[in-house]
C-alpha atoms as a PDB file:
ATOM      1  CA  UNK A   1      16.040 -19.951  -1.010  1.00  0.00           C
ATOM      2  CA  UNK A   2      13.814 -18.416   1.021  1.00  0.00           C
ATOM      3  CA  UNK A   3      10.095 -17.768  -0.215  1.00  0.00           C
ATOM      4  CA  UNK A   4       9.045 -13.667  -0.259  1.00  0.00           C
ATOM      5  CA  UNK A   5       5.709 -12.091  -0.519  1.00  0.00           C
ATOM      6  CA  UNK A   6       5.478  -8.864  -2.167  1.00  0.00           C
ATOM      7  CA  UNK A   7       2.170  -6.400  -0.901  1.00  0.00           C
ATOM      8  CA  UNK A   8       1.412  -3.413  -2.822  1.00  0.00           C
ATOM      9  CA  UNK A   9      -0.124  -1.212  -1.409  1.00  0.00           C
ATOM     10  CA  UNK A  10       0.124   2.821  -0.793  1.00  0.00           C
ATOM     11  CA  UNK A  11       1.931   5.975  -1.155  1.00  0.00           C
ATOM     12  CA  UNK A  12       0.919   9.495  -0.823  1.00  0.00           C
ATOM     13  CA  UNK A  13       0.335  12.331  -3.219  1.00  0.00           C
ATOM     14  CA  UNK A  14       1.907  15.891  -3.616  1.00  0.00           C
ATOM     15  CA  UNK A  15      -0.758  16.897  -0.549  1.00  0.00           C
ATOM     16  CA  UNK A  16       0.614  13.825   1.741  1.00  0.00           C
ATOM     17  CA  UNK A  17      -2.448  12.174   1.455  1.00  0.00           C
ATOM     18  CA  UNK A  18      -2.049   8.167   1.240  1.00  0.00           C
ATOM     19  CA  UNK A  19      -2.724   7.018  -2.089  1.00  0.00           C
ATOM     20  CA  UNK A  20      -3.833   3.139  -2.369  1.00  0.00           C
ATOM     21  CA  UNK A  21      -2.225   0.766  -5.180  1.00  0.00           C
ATOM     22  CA  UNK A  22      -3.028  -2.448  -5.103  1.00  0.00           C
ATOM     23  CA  UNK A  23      -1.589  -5.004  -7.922  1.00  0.00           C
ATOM     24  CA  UNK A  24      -4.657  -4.429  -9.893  1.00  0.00           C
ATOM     25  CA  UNK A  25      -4.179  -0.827 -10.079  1.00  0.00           C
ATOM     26  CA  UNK A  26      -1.187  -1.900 -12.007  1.00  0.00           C
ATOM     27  CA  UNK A  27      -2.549  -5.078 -13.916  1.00  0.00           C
ATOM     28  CA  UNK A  28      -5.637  -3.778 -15.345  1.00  0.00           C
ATOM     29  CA  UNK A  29      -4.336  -0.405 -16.967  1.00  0.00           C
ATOM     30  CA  UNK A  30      -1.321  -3.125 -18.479  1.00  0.00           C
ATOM     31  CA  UNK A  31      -4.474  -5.416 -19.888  1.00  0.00           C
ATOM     32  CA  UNK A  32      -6.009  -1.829 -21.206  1.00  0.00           C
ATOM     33  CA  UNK A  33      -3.062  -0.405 -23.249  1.00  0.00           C
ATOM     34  CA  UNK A  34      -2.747  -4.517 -24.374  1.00  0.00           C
ATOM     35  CA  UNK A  35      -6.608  -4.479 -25.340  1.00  0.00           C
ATOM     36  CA  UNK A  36      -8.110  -1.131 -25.756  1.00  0.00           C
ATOM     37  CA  UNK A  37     -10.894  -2.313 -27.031  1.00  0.00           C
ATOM     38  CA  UNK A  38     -11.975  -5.627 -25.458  1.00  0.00           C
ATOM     39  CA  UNK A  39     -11.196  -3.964 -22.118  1.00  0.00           C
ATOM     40  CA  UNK A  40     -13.307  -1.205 -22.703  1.00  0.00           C
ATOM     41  CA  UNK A  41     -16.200  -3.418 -23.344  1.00  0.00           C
ATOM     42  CA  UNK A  42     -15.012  -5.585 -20.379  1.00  0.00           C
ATOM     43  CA  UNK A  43     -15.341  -2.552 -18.194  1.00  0.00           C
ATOM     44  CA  UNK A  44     -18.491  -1.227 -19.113  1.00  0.00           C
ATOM     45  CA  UNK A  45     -20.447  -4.322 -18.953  1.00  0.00           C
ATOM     46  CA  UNK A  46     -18.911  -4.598 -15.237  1.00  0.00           C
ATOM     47  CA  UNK A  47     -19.769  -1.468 -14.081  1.00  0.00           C
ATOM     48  CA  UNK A  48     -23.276  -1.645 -15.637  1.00  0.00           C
ATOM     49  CA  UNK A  49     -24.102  -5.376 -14.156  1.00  0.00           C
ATOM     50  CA  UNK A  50     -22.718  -4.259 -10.870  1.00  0.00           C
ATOM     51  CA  UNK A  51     -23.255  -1.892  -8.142  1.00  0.00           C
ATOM     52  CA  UNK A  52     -19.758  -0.696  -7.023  1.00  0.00           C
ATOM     53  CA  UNK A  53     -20.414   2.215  -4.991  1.00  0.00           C
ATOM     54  CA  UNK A  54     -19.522   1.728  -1.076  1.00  0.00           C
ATOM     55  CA  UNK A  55     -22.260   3.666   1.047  1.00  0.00           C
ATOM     56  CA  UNK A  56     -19.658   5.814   2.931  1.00  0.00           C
ATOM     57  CA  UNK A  57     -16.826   6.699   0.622  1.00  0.00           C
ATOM     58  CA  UNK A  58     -14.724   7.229   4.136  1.00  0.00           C
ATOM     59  CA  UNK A  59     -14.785   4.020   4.310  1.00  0.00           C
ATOM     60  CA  UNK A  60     -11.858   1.507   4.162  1.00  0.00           C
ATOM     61  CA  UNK A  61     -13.902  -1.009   2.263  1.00  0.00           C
ATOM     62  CA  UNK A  62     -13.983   1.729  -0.649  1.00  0.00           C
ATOM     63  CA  UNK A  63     -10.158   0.248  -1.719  1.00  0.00           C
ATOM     64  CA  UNK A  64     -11.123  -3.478  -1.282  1.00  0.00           C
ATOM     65  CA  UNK A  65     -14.280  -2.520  -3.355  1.00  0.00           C
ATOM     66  CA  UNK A  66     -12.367  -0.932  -6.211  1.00  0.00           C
ATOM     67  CA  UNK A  67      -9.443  -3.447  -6.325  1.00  0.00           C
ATOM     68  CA  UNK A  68     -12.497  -6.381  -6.633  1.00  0.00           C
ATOM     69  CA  UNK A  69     -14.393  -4.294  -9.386  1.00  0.00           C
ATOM     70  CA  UNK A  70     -10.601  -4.148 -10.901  1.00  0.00           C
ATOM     71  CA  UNK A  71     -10.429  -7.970 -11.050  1.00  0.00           C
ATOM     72  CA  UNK A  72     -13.861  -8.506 -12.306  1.00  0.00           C
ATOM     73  CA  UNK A  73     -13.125  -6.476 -15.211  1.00  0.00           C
ATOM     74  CA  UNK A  74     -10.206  -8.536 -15.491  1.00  0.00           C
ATOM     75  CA  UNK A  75     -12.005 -11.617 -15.031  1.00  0.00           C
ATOM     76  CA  UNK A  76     -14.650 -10.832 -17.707  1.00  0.00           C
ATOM     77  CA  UNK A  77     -11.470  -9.473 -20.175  1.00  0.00           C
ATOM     78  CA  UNK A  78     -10.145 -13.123 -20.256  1.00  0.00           C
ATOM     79  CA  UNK A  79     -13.236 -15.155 -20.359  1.00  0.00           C
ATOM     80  CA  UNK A  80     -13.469 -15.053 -24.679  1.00  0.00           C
ATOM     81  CA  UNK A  81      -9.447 -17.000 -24.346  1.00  0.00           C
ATOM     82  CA  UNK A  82      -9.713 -18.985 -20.918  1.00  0.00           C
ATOM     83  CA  UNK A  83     -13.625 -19.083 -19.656  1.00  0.00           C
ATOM     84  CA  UNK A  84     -14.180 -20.071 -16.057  1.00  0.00           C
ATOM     85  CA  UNK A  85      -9.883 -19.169 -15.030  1.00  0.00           C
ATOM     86  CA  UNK A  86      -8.872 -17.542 -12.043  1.00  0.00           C
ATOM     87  CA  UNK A  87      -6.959 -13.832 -12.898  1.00  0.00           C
ATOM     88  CA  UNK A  88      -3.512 -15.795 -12.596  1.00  0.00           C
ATOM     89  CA  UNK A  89      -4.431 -18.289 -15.571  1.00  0.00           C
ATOM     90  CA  UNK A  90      -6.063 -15.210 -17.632  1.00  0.00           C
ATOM     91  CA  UNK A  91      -2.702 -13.302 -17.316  1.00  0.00           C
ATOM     92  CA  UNK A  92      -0.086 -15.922 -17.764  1.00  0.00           C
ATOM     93  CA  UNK A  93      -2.089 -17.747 -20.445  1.00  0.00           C
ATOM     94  CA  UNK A  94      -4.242 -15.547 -22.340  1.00  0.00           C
ATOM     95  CA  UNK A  95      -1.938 -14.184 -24.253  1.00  0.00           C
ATOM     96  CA  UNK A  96      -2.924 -10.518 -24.060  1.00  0.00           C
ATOM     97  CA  UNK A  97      -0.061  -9.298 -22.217  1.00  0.00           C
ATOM     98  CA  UNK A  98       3.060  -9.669 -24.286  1.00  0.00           C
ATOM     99  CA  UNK A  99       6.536  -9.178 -23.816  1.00  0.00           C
ATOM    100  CA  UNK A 100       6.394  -5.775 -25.759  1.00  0.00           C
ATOM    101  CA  UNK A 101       3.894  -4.708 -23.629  1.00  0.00           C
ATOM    102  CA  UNK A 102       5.959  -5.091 -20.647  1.00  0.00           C
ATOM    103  CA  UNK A 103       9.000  -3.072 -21.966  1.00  0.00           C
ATOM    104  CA  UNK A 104       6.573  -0.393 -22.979  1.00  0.00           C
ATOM    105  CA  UNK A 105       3.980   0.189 -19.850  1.00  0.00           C
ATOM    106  CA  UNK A 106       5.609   2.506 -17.499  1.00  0.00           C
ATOM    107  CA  UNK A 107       3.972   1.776 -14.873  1.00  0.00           C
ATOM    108  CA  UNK A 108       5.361  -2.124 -15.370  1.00  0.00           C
ATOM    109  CA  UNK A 109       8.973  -0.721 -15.537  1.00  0.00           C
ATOM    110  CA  UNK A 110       8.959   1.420 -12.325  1.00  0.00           C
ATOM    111  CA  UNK A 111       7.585  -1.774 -10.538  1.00  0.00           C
ATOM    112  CA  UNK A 112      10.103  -4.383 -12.218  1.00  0.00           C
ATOM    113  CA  UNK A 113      12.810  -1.602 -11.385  1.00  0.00           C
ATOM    114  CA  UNK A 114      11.335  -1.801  -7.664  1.00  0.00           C
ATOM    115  CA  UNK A 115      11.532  -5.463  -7.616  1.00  0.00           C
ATOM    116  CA  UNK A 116      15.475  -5.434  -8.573  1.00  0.00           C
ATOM    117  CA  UNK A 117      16.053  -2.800  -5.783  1.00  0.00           C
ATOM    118  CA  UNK A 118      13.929  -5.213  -3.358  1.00  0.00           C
ATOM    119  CA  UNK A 119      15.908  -8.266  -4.280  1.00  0.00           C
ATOM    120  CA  UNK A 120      19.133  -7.186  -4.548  1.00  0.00           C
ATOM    121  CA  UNK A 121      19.086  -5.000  -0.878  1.00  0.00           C
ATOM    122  CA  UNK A 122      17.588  -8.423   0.196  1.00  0.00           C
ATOM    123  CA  UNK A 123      20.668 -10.578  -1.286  1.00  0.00           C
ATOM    124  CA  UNK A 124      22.800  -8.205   0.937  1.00  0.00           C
ATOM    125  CA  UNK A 125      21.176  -8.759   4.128  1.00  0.00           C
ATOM    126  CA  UNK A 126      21.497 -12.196   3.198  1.00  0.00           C
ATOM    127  CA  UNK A 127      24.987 -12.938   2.399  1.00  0.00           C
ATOM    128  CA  UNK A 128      26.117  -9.895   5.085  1.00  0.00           C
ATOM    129  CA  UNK A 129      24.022 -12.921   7.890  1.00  0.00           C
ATOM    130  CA  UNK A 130      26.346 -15.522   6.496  1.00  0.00           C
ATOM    131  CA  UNK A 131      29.255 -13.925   6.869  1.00  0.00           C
END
């Protein structure tokens, strides 16, 4: 088997402007329509203890910025079920994110369908090299 690595990262709008996604642009809106209302909380106390704003919004750092304010918000959101865990620990074992949640988050589905797409065109090239 050979080991992948998957990057999210952009697209671009109506306008053809690139749009950044990182995987936290897809985990923490999963965590809020989980937890409405300890993500909320999460959220606000984040912003509020933080300063988030990048001098020059131009600048690149403005997406690393936002994907890290993204994680502390997830960070804080699983400290009540798993305090002092890294964001992989707080979203395979805090047992916010169910199965149900999954199946329903849209956003979820269009990446899981991108995923199949990804590993199936990649189980083509691979058998069409051994043949």
């Amino acid at each position: 088997m050979v080991n992948s690595r998957i990057q999210v990262w952009s697209h671009k709008n109506n306008d053809g402007e690139p749009v950044v996604v990182t995987l936290e642009d897809i985990v923490l809106p999963l965590f809020q329509f989980a937890k409405r209302d300890i993500s909320e909380k999460s959220e606000s106390f984040v912003n509020d203890a933080f300063s988030w704003n990048p001098a020059d919004r131009s600048d690149k750092s403005c997406i690393a910025k936002e994907a890290k304010r993204k994680k502390a918000v997830i960070a804080t959101l699983g400290q009540g079920k798993k305090p002092g865990s890294s964001i992989n620990v707080i979203i395979e074992q805090s047992g916010f994110i169910e199965e149900k949640h999954l199946q329903e988050f849209r956003h979820v589905q269009i990446f899981s369908h991108f995923l199949q797409e990804l590993m199936a065109s990649r189980r083509l090239t691979e058998n069409s090299v051994r043949a």
